[in-house]
C-alpha atoms as a PDB file:
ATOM      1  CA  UNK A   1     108.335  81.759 125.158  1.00  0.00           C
ATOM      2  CA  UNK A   2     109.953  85.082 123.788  1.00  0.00           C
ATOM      3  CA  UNK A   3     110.472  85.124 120.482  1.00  0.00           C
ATOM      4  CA  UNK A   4     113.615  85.876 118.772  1.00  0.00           C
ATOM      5  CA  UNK A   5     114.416  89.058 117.836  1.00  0.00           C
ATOM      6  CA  UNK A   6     115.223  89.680 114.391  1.00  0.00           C
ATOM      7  CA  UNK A   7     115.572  93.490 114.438  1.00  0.00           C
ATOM      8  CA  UNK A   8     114.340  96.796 116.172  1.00  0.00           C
ATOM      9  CA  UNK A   9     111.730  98.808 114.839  1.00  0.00           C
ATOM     10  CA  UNK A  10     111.601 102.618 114.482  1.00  0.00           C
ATOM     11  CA  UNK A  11     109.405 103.689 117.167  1.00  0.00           C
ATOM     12  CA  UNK A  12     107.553 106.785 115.720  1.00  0.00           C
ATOM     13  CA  UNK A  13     104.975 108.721 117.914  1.00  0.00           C
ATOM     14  CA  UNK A  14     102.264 110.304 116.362  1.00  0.00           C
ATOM     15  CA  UNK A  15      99.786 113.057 117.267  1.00  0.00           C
ATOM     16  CA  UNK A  16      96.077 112.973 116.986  1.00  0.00           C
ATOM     17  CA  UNK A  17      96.922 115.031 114.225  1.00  0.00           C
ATOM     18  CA  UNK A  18      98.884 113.171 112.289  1.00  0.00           C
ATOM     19  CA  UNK A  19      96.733 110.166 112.014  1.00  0.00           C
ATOM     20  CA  UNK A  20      94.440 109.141 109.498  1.00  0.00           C
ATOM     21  CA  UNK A  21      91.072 109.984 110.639  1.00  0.00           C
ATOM     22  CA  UNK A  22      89.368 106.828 110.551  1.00  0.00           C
ATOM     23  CA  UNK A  23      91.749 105.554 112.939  1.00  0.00           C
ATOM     24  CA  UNK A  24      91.179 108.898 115.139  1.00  0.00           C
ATOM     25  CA  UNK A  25      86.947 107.710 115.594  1.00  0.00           C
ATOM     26  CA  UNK A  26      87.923 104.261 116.370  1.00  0.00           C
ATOM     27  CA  UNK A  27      90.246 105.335 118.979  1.00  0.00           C
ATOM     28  CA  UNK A  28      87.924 107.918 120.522  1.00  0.00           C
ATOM     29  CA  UNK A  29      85.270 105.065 120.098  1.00  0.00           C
ATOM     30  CA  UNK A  30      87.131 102.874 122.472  1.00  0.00           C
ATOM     31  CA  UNK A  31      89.342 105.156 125.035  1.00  0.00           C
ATOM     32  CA  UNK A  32      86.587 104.046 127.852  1.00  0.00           C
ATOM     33  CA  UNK A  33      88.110 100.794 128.034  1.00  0.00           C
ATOM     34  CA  UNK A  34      92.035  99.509 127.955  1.00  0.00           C
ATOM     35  CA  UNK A  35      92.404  98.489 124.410  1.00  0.00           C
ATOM     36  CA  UNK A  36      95.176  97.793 121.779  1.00  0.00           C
ATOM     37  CA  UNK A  37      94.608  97.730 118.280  1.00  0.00           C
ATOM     38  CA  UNK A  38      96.376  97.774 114.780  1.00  0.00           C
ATOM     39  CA  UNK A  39      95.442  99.953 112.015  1.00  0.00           C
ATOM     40  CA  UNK A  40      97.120  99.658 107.930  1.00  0.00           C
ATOM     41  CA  UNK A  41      97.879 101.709 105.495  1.00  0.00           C
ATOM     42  CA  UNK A  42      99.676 101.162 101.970  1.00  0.00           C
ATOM     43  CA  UNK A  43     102.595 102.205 103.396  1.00  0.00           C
ATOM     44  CA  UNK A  44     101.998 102.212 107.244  1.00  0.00           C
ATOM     45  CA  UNK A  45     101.399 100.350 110.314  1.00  0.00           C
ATOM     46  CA  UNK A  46      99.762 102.111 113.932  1.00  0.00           C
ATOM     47  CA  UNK A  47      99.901 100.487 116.641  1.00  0.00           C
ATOM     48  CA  UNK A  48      97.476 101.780 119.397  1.00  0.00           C
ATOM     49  CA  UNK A  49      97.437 100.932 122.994  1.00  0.00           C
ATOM     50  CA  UNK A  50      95.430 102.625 125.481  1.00  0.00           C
ATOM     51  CA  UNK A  51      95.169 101.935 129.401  1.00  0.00           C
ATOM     52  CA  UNK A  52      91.349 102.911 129.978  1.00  0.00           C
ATOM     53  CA  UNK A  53      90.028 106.199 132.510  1.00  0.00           C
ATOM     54  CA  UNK A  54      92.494 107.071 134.928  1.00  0.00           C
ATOM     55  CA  UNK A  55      92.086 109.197 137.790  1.00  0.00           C
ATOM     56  CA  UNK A  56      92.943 112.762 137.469  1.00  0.00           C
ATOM     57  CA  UNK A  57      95.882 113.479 134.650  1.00  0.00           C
ATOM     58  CA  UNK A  58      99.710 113.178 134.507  1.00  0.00           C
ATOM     59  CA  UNK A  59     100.154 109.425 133.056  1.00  0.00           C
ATOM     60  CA  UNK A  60     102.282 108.892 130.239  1.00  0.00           C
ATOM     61  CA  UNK A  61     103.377 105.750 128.195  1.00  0.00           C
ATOM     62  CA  UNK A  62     106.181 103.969 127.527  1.00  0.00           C
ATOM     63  CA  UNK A  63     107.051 102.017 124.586  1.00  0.00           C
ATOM     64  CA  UNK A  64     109.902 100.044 125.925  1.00  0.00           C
ATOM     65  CA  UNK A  65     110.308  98.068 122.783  1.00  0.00           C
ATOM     66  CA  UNK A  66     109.301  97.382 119.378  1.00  0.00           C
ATOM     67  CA  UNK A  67     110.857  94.959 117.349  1.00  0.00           C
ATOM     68  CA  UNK A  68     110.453  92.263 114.675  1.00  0.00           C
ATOM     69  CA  UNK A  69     110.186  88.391 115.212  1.00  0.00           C
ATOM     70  CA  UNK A  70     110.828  86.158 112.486  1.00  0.00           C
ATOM     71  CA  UNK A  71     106.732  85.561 112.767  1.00  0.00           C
ATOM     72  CA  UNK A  72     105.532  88.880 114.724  1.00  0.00           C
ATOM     73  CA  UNK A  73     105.624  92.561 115.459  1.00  0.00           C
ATOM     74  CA  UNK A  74     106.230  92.556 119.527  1.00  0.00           C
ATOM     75  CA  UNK A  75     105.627  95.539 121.191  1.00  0.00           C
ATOM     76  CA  UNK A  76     106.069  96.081 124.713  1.00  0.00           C
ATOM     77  CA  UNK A  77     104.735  99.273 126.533  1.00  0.00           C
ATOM     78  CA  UNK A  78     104.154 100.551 130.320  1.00  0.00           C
ATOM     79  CA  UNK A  79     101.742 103.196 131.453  1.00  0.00           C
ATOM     80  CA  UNK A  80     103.440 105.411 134.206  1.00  0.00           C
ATOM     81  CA  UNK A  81     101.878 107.108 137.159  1.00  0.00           C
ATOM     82  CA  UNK A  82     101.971 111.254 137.527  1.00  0.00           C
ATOM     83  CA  UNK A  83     104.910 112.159 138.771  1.00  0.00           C
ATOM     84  CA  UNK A  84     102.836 113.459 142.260  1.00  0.00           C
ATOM     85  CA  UNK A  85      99.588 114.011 143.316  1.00  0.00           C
ATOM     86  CA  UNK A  86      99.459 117.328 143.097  1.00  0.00           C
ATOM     87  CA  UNK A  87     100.262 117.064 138.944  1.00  0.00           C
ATOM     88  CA  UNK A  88      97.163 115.080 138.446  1.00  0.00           C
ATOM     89  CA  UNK A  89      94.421 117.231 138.925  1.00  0.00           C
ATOM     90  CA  UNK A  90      90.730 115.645 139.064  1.00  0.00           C
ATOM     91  CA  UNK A  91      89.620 114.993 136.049  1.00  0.00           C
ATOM     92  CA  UNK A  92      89.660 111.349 134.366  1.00  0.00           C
ATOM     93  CA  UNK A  93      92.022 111.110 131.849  1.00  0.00           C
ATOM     94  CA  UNK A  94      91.781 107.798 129.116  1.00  0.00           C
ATOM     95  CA  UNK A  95      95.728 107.604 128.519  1.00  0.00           C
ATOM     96  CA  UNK A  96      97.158 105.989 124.818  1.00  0.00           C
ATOM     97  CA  UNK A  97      99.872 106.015 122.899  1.00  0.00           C
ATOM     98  CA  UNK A  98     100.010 105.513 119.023  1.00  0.00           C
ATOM     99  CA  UNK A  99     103.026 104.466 117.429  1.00  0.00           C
ATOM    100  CA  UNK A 100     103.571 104.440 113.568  1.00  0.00           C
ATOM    101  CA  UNK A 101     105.949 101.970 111.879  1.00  0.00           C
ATOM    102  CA  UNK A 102     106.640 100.650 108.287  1.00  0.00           C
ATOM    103  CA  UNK A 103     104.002  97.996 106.954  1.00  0.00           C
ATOM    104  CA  UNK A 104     104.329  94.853 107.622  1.00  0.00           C
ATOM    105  CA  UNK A 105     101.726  91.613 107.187  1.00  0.00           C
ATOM    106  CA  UNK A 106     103.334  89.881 110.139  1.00  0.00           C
ATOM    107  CA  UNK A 107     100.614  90.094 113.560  1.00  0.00           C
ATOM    108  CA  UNK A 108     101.496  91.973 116.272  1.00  0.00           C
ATOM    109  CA  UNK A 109     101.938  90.838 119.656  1.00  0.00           C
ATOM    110  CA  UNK A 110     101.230  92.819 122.938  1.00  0.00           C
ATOM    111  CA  UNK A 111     103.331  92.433 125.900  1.00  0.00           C
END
């Protein structure tokens, strides 16, 4: 059953850089498997989702939504294939996406 929306979230990307660097080891701890994981801070909320090795490069990630539930944070995202073969080289890649929000206590639900 979908839950209700109650509003859209601002969907923030952020680079290795800009992430707090305990969350950076736990995500290089577990980019050899699909995982998705939630990380606080006083004031924010990253939301990690990664797809696992990948053959050869090119994949991106899609957040297709993020929004609030009157008893969740839904978030709803799509890896997507190199755009052709020749793009994606031969080298495994381990594909994520990190998205930062405002905090909120509610749990968040992957879709």
């Amino acid at each position: 059953k979908k839950e209700e929306k109650v509003r859209d979230l601002t969907i923030t990307p952020v680079s290795d850089s800009g992430l707090p660097q305990e969350l950076q080891t736990l995500i290089k701890q577990k980019t050899s498997a699909p995982f998705k994981m939630t990380y606080t801070t006083d004031e924010n909320l990253y939301i990690a989702v990664g797809y696992g090795p990948q053959e050869g490069g090119g994949y991106s990630i899609c957040v297709n939504e993020l929004y609030l539930t009157e008893n969740a944070i839904v978030i709803d995202t799509e890896l997507k294939g190199p755009e052709s073969a020749e793009e994606s080289g031969t080298e495994k890649s381990y594909p994520y996406v990190v998205v930062q929000t405002e905090y909120l206590e509610q749990p968040v639900i992957f879709q």
